[in-house]
Protein backbone atom coordinates (compact mmCIF):
# COMPACT_ATOMS: atom_id res chain seq x y z
CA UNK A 1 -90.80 -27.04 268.21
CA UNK A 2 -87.87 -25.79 266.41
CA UNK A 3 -87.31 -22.30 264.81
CA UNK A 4 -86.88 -20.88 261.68
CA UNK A 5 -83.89 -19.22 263.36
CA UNK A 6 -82.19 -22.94 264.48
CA UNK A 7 -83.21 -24.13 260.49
CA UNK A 8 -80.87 -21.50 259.21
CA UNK A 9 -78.41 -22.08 261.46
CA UNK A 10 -78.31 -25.66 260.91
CA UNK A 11 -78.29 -24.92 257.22
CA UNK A 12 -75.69 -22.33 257.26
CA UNK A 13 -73.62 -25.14 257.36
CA UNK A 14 -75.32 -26.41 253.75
CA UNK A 15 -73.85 -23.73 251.50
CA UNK A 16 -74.41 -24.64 247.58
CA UNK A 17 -75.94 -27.94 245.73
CA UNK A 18 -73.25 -30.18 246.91
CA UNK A 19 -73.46 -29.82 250.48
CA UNK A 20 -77.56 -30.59 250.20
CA UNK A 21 -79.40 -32.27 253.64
CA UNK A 22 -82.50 -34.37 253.38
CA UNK A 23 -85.78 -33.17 255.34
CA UNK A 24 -85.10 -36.55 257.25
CA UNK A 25 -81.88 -35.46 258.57
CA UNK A 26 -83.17 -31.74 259.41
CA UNK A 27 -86.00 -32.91 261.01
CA UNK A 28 -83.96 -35.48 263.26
CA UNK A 29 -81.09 -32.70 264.37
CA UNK A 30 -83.73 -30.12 264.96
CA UNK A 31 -85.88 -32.47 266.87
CA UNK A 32 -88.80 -31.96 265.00
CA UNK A 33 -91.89 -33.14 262.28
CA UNK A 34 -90.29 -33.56 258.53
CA UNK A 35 -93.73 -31.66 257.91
CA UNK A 36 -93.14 -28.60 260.28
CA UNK A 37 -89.36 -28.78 258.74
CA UNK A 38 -91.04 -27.48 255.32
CA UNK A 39 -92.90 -25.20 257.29
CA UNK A 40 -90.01 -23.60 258.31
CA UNK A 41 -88.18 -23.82 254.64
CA UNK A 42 -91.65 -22.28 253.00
CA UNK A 43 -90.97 -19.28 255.97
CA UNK A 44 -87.43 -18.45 255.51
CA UNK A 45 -88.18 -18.42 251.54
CA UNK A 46 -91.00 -15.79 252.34
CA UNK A 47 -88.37 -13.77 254.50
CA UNK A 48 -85.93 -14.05 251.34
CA UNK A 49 -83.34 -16.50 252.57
CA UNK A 50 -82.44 -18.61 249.13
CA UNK A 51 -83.27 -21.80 250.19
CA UNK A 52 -83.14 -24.21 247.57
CA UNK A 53 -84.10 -27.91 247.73
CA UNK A 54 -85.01 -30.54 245.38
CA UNK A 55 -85.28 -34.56 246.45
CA UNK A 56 -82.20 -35.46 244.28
CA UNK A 57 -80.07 -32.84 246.94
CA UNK A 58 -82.10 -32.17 249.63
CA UNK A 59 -82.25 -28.28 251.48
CA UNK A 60 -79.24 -26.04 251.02
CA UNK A 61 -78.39 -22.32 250.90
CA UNK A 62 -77.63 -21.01 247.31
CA UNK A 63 -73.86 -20.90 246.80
CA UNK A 64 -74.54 -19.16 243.54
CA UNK A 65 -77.38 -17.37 241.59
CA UNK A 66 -77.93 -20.45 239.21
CA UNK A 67 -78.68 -22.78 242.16
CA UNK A 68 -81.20 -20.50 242.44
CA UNK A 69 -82.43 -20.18 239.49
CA UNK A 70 -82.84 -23.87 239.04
CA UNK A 71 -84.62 -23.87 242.71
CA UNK A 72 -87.19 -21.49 241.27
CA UNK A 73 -87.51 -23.36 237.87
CA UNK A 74 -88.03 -26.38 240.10
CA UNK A 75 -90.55 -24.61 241.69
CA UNK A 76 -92.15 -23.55 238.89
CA UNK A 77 -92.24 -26.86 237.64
CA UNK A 78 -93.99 -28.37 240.44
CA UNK A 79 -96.49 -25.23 240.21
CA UNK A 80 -97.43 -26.00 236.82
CA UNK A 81 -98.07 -29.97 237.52
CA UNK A 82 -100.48 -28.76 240.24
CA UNK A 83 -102.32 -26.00 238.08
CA UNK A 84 -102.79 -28.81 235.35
CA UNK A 85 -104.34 -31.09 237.41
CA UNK A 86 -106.53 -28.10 238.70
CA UNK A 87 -107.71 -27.83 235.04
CA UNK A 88 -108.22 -31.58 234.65
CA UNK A 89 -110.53 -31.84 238.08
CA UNK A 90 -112.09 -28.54 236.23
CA UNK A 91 -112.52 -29.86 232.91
CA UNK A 92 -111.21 -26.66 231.55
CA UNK A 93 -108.02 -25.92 229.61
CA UNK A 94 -105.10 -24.63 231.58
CA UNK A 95 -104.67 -21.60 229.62
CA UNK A 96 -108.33 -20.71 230.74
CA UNK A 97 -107.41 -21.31 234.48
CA UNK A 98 -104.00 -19.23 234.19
CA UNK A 99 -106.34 -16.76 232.77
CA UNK A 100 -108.79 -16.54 235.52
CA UNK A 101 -105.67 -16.24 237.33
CA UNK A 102 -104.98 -12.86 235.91
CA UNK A 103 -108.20 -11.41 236.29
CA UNK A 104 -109.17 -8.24 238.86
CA UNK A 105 -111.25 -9.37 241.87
């Protein structure tokens, strides 16, 4: 299986929106699942690497702090869509679930 190491080498060479590789492609030059590809994007972001990636552009390192930011709003984004349907399945409003979210355990 490939490395998180060999993913940011391969995408050192994917600097900024532009220059954006599909999962497809990663997953056929590292030689590896499209599934343990995101594996290895979701561990580089928790080391701190600014991965971006959206399906319009595919992976890519953050050529400047607003690719970023729109990674993370993406993100967010994607978050929220899943936390409302978390509420729906509920049958509570998602204001009362973010709250819960928020409380000490």
């Amino acid at each position: 299986m490939a490395t998180s190491d060999q993913l940011l080498n391969l995408l050192s060479r994917h600097i900024g929106k532009g220059n954006g590789i599909g999962v497809k492609q990663l997953a056929e030059q590292l030689g590896t699942p499209e599934r343990h590809v995101r594996t290895l994007v979701s561990d580089l972001r928790d080391e701190g690497h600014a991965i971006c990636g959206t399906p319009k552009h595919g992976y890519y390192i953050a050529a400047t702090s607003e690719e970023l930011t729109q990674t993370c709003e993406f993100l967010r984004n994607r978050a929220m869509l899943s936390l409302g349907l978390e509420a729906k399945l509920r049958r509570i409003p998602l204001p009362d679930l973010l709250g819960q979210l928020h409380l000490p355990t």
